[in-house]
C-alpha atoms as a PDB file:
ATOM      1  CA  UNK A   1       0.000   0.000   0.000  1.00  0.00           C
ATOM      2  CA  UNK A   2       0.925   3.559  -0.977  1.00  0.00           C
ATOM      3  CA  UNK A   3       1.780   6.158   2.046  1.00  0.00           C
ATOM      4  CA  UNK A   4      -1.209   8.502   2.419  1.00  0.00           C
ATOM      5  CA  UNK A   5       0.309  12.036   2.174  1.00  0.00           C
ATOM      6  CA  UNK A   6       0.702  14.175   4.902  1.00  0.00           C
ATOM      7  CA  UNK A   7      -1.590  16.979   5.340  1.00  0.00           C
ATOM      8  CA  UNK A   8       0.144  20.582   4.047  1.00  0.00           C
ATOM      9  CA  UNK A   9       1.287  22.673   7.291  1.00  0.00           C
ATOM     10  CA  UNK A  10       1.770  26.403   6.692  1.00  0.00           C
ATOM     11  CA  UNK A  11       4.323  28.656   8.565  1.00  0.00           C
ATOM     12  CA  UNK A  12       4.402  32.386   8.117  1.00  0.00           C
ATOM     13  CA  UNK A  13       6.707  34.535   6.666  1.00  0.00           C
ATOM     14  CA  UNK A  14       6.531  38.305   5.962  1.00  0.00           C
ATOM     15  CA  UNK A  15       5.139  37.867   2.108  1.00  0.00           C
ATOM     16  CA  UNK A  16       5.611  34.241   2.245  1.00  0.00           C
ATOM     17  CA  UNK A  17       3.548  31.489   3.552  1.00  0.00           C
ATOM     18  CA  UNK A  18       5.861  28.284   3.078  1.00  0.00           C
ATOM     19  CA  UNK A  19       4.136  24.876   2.790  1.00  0.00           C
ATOM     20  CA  UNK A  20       5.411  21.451   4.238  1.00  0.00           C
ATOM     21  CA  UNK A  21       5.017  18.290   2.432  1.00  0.00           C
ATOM     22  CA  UNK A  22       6.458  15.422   4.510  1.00  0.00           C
ATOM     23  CA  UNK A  23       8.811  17.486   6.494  1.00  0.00           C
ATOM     24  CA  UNK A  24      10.169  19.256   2.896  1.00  0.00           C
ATOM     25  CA  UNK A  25       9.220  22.880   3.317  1.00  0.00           C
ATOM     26  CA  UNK A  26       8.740  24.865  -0.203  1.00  0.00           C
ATOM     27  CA  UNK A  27       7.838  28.575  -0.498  1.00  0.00           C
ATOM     28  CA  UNK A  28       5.058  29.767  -2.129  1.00  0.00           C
ATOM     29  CA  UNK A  29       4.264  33.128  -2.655  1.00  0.00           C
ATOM     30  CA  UNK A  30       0.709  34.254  -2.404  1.00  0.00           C
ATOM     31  CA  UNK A  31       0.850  37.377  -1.966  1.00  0.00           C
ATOM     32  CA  UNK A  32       3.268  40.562  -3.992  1.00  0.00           C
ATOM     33  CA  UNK A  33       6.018  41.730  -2.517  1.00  0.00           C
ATOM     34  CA  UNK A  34       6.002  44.585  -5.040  1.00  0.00           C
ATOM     35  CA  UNK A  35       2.843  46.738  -5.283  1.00  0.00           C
ATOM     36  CA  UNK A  36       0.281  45.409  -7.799  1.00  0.00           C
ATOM     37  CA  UNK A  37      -0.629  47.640 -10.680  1.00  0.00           C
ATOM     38  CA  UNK A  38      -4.362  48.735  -9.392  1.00  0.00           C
ATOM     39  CA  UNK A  39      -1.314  49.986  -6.000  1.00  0.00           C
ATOM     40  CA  UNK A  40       0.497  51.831  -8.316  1.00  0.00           C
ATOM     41  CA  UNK A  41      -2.649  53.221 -10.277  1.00  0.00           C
ATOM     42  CA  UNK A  42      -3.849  54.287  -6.791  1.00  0.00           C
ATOM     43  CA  UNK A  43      -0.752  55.841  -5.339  1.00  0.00           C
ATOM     44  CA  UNK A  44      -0.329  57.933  -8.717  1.00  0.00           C
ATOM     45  CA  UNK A  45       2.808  56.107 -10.016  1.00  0.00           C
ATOM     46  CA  UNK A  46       1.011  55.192 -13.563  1.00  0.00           C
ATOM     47  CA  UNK A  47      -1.324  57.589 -15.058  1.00  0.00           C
ATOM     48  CA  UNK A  48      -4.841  56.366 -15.267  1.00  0.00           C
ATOM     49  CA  UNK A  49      -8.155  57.856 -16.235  1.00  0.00           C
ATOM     50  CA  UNK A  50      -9.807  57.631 -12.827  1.00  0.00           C
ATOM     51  CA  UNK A  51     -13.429  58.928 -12.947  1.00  0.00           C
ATOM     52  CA  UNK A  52     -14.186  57.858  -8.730  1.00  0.00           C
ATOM     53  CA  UNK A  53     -12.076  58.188  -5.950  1.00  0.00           C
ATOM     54  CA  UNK A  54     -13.284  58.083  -2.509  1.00  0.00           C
ATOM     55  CA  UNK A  55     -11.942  56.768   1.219  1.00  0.00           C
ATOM     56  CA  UNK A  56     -12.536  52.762   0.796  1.00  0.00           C
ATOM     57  CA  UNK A  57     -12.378  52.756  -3.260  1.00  0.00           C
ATOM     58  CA  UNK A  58     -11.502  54.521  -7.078  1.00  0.00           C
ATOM     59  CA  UNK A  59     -12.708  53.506 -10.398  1.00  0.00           C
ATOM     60  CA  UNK A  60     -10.754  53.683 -13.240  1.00  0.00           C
ATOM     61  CA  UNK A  61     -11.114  53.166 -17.230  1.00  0.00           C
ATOM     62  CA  UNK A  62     -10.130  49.754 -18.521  1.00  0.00           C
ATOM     63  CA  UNK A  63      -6.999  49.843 -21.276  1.00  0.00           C
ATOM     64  CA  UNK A  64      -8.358  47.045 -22.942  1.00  0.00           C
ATOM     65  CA  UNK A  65     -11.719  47.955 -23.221  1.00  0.00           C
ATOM     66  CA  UNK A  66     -14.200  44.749 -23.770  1.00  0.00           C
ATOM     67  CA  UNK A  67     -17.488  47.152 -24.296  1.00  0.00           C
ATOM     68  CA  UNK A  68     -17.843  50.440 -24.687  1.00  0.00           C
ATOM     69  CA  UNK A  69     -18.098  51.157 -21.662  1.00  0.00           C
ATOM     70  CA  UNK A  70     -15.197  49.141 -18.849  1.00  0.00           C
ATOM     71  CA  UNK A  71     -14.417  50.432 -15.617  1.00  0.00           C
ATOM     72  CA  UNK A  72     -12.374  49.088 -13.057  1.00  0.00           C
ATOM     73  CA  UNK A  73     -13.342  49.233  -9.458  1.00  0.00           C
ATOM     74  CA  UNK A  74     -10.614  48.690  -7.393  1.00  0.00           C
ATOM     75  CA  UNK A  75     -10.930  49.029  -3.158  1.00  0.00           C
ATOM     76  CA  UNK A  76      -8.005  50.876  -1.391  1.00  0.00           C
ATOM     77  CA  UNK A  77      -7.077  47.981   0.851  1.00  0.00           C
ATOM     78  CA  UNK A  78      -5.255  45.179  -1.405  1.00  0.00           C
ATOM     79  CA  UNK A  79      -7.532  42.174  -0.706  1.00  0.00           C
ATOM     80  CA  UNK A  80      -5.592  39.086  -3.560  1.00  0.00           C
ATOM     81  CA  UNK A  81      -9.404  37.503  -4.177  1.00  0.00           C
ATOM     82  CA  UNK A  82     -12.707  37.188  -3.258  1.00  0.00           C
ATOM     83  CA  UNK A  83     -11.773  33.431  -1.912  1.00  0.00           C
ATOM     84  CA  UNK A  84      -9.288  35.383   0.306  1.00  0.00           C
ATOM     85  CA  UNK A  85     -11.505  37.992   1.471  1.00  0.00           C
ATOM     86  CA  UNK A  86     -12.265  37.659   5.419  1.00  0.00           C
ATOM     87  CA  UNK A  87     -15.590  39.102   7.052  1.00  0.00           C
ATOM     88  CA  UNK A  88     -13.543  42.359   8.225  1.00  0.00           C
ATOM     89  CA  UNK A  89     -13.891  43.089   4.629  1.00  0.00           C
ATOM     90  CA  UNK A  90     -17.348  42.939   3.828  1.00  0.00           C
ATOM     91  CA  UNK A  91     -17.901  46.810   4.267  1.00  0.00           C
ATOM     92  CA  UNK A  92     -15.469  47.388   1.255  1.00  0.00           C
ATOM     93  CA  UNK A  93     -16.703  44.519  -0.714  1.00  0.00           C
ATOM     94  CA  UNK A  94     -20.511  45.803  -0.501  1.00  0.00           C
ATOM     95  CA  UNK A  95     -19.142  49.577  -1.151  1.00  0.00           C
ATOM     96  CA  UNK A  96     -17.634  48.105  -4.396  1.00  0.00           C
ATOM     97  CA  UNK A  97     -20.174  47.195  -5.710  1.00  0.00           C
ATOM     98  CA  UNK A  98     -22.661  50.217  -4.707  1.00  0.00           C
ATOM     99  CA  UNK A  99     -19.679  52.185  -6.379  1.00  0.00           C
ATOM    100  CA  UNK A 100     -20.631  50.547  -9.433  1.00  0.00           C
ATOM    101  CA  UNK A 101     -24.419  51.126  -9.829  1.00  0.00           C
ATOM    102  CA  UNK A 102     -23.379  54.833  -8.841  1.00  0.00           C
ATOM    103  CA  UNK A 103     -20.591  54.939 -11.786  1.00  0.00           C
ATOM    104  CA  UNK A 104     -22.599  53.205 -14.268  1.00  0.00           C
ATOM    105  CA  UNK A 105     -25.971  55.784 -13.117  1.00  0.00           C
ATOM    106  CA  UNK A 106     -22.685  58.685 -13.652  1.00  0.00           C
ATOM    107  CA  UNK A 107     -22.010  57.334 -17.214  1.00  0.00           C
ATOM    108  CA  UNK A 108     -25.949  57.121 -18.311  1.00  0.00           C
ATOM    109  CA  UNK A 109     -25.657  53.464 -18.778  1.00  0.00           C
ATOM    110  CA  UNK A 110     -28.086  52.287 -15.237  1.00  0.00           C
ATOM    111  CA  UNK A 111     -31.114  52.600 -17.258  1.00  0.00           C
ATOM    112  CA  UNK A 112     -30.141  49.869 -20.677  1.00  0.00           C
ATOM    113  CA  UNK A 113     -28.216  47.675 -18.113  1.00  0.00           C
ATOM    114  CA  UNK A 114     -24.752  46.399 -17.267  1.00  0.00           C
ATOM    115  CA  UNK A 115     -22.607  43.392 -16.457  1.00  0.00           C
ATOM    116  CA  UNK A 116     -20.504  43.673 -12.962  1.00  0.00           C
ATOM    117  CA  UNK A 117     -17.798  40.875 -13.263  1.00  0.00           C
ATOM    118  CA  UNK A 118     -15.421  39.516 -10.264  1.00  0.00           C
ATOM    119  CA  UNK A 119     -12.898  37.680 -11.359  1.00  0.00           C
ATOM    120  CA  UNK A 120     -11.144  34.748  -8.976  1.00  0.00           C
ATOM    121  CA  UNK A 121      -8.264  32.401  -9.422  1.00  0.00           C
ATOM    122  CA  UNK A 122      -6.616  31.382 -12.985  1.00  0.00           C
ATOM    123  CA  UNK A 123      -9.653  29.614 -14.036  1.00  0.00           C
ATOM    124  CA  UNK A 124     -12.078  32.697 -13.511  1.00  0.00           C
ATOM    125  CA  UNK A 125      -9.407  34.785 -15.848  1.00  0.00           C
ATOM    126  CA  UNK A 126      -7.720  36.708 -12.410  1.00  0.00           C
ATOM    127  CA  UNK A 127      -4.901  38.936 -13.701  1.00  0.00           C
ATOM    128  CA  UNK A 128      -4.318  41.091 -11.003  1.00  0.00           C
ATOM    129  CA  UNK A 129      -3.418  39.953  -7.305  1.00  0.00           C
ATOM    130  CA  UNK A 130      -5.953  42.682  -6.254  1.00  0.00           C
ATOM    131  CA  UNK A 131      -9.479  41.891  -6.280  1.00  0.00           C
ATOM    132  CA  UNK A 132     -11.419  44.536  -8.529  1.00  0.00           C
ATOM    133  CA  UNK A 133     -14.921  44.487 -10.115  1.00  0.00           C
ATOM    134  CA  UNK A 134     -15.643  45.111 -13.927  1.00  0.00           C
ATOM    135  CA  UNK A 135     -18.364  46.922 -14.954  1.00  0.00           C
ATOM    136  CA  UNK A 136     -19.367  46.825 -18.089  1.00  0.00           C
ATOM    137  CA  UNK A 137     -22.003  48.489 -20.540  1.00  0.00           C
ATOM    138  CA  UNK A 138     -23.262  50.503 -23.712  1.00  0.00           C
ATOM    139  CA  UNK A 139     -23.925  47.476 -25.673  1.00  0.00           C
ATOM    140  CA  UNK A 140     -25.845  44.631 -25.470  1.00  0.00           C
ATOM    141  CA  UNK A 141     -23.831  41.903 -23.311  1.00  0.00           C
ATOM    142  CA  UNK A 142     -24.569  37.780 -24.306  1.00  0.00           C
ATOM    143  CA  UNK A 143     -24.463  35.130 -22.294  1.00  0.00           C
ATOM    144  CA  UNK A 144     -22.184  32.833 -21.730  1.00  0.00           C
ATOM    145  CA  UNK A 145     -19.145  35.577 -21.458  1.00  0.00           C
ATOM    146  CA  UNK A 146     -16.982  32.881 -22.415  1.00  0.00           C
END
């Protein structure tokens, strides 16, 4: 019989969490040690066309637009995912998405409709180590995205 694997256990490191398999620890980064782009966008370091700032959030236009209307809406705090987020966070995560009807009522597109998109993990098309919603409009959206 084959040996049953030993459960993973996790010890912390500043950025690094590093995970044991059968005594062998391995690192495994899960979280940036260099500021992730939406940081950067935020702190002013890369020019962006930000149309909402406020104290938990700012919204942004996409630069790879997928309708005619994209914005970005990215909260303050860096939270990596919504599998990641923690119940601490649940004021920002609600405020995200309030910030969203409010931008897409700002940009006249409330009344045809709108997509808001969260994306999670490689599989859900995550880019960005910093969880951010999509909003999308000013065409008609089909279904499945893809």
């Amino acid at each position: 019989m084959g040996r049953v694997p030993r459960k993973a256990d996790e010890r912390e490191s500043p950025n690094r969490r590093f995970f044991a398999f059968a005594g062998m620890p391995f690192p495994c980064q899960l979280e940036p040690a260099v500021k992730t782009i939406f940081e950067k966008i935020r702190d002013g370091e890369i020019p962006s066309d930000v149309i909402h700032r406020d104290e938990l959030c700012f919204a942004f236009r996409d630069i790879s637009p997928q309708a005619p209307v994209h914005i970005l809406v990215v909260p303050n705090k860096v939270i990596p995912r919504v599998g990641e987020a923690t119940a601490e966070d649940q004021t920002v995560l609600g405020h995200l998405l309030l910030t969203a009807a409010k931008v897409a009522a700002d940009l006249g597109i409330a009344e045809s409709g709108y997509r808001v998109v969260i994306n999670n993990g490689p599989h859900g098309g995550e880019t960005v180590p910093h969880i951010h919603v999509h909003l999308l409009g000013g065409r008609p959206l089909t279904w499945p995205p893809g």
